[in-house]
C-alpha atoms as a PDB file:
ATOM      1  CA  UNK A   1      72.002  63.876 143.605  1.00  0.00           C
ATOM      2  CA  UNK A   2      74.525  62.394 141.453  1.00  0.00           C
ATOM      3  CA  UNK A   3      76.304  63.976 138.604  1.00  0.00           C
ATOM      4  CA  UNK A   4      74.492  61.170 136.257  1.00  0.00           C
ATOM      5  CA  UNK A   5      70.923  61.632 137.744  1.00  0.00           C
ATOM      6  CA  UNK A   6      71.146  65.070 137.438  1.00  0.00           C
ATOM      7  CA  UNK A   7      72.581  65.696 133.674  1.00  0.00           C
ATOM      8  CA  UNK A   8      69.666  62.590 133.058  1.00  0.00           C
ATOM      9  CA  UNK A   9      66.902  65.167 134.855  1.00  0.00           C
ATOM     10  CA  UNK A  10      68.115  67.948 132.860  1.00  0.00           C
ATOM     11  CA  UNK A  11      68.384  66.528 129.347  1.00  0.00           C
ATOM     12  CA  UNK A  12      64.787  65.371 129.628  1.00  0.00           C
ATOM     13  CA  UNK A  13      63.049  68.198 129.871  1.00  0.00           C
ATOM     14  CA  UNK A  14      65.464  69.903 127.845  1.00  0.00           C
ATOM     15  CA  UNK A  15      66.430  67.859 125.302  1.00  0.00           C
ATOM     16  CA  UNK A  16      70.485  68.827 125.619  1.00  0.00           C
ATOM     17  CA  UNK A  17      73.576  69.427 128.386  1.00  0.00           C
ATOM     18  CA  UNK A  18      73.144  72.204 130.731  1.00  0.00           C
ATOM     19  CA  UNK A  19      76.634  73.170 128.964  1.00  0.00           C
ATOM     20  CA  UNK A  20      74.287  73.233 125.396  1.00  0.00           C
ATOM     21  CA  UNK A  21      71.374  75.470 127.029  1.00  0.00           C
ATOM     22  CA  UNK A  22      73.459  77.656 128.520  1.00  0.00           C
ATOM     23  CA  UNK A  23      75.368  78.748 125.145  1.00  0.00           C
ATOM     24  CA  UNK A  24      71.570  78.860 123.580  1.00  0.00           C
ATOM     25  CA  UNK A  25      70.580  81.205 126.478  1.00  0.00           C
ATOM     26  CA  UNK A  26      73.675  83.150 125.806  1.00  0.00           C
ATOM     27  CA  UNK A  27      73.029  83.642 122.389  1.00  0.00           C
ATOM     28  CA  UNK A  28      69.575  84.580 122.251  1.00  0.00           C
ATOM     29  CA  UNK A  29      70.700  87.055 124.854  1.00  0.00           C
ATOM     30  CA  UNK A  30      73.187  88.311 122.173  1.00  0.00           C
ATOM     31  CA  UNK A  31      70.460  88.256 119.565  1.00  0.00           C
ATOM     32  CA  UNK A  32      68.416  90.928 121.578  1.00  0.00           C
ATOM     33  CA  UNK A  33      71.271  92.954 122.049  1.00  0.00           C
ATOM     34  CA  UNK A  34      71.978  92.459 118.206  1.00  0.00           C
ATOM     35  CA  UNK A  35      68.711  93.755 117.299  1.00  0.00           C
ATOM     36  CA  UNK A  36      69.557  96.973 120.030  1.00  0.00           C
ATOM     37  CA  UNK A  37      72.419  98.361 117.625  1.00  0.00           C
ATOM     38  CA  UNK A  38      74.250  99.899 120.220  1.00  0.00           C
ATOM     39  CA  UNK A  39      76.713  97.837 121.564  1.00  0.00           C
ATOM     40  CA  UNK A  40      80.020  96.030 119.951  1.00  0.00           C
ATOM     41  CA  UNK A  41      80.707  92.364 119.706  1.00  0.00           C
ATOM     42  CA  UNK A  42      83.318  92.771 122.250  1.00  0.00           C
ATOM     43  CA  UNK A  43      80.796  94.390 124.225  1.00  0.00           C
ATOM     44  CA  UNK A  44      77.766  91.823 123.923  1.00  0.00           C
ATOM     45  CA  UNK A  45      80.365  88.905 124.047  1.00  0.00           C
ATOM     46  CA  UNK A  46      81.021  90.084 127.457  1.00  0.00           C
ATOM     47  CA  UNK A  47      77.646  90.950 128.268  1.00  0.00           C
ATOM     48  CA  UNK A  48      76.169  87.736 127.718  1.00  0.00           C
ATOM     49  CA  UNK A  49      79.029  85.317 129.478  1.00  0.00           C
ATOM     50  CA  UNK A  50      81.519  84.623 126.981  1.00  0.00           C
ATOM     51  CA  UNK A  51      84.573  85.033 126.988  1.00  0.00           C
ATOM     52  CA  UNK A  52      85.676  86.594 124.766  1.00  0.00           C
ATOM     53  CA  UNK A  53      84.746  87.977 120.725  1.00  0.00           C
ATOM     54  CA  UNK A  54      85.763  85.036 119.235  1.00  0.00           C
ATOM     55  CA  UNK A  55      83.582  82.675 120.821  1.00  0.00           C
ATOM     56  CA  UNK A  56      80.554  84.538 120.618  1.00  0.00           C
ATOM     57  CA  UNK A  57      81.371  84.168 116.827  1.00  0.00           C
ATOM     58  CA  UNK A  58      81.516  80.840 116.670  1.00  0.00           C
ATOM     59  CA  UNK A  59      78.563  80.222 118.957  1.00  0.00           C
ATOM     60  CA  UNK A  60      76.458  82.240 117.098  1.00  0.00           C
ATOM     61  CA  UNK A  61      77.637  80.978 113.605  1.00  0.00           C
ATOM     62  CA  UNK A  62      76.611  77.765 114.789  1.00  0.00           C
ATOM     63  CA  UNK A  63      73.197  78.235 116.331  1.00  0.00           C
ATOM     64  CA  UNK A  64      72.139  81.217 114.229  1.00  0.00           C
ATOM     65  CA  UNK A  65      73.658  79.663 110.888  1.00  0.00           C
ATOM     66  CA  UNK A  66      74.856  83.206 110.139  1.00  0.00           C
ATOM     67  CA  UNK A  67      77.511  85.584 112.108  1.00  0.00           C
ATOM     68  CA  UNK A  68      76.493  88.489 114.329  1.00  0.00           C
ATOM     69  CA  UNK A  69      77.007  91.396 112.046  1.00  0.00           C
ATOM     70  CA  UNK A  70      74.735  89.523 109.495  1.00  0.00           C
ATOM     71  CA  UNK A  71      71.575  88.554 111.819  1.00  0.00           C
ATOM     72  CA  UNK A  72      72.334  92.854 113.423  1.00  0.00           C
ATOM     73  CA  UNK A  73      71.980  93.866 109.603  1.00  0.00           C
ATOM     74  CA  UNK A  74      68.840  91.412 109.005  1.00  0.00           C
ATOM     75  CA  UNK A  75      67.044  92.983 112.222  1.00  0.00           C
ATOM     76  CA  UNK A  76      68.324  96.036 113.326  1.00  0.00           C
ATOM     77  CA  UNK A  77      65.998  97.860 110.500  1.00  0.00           C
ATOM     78  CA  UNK A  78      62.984  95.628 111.840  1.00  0.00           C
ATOM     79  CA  UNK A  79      63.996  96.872 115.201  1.00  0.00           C
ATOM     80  CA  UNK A  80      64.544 100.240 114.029  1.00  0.00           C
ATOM     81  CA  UNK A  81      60.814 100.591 112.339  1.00  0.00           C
ATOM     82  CA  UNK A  82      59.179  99.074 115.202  1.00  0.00           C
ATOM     83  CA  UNK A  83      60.359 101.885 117.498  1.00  0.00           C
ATOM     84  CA  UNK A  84      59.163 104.653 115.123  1.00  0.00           C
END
């Protein structure tokens, strides 16, 4: 299959690149581990595929519309309550 016929296969279904799902599958991996509490951004930056802090940051800014520490401190008490 052809480079073309295949990114034209995989935006219809999906609506975007396989370069633009694979950050959003990235960062809702993040988000989970976010919501966990126990790992570091360097940590979950290099648990989900990125390379480093910094772009996990920026990522995440621009999908979640707020940084990491802000969306862990908006859900880690949800998470928190729902384990009690």
């Amino acid at each position: 299959m052809s480079s073309r016929t295949f990114l034209r296969r995989f935006h219809d279904p999906t609506g975007g690149t396989p370069g633009d799902w694979l950050i959003a599958e990235r960062v809702e991996a993040a988000k989970a581990l976010l919501r966990g509490g126990a790992l570091g951004i360097e940590a979950i930056a290099e648990a989900v595929g990125f390379g480093s802090a910094h772009a996990l940051r920026y990522h995440f800014r621009t999908r979640a519309e707020l940084p990491p520490s802000a969306y862990r401190q908006r859900f880690l008490p949800v998470a928190r309550l729902a384990d009690a």
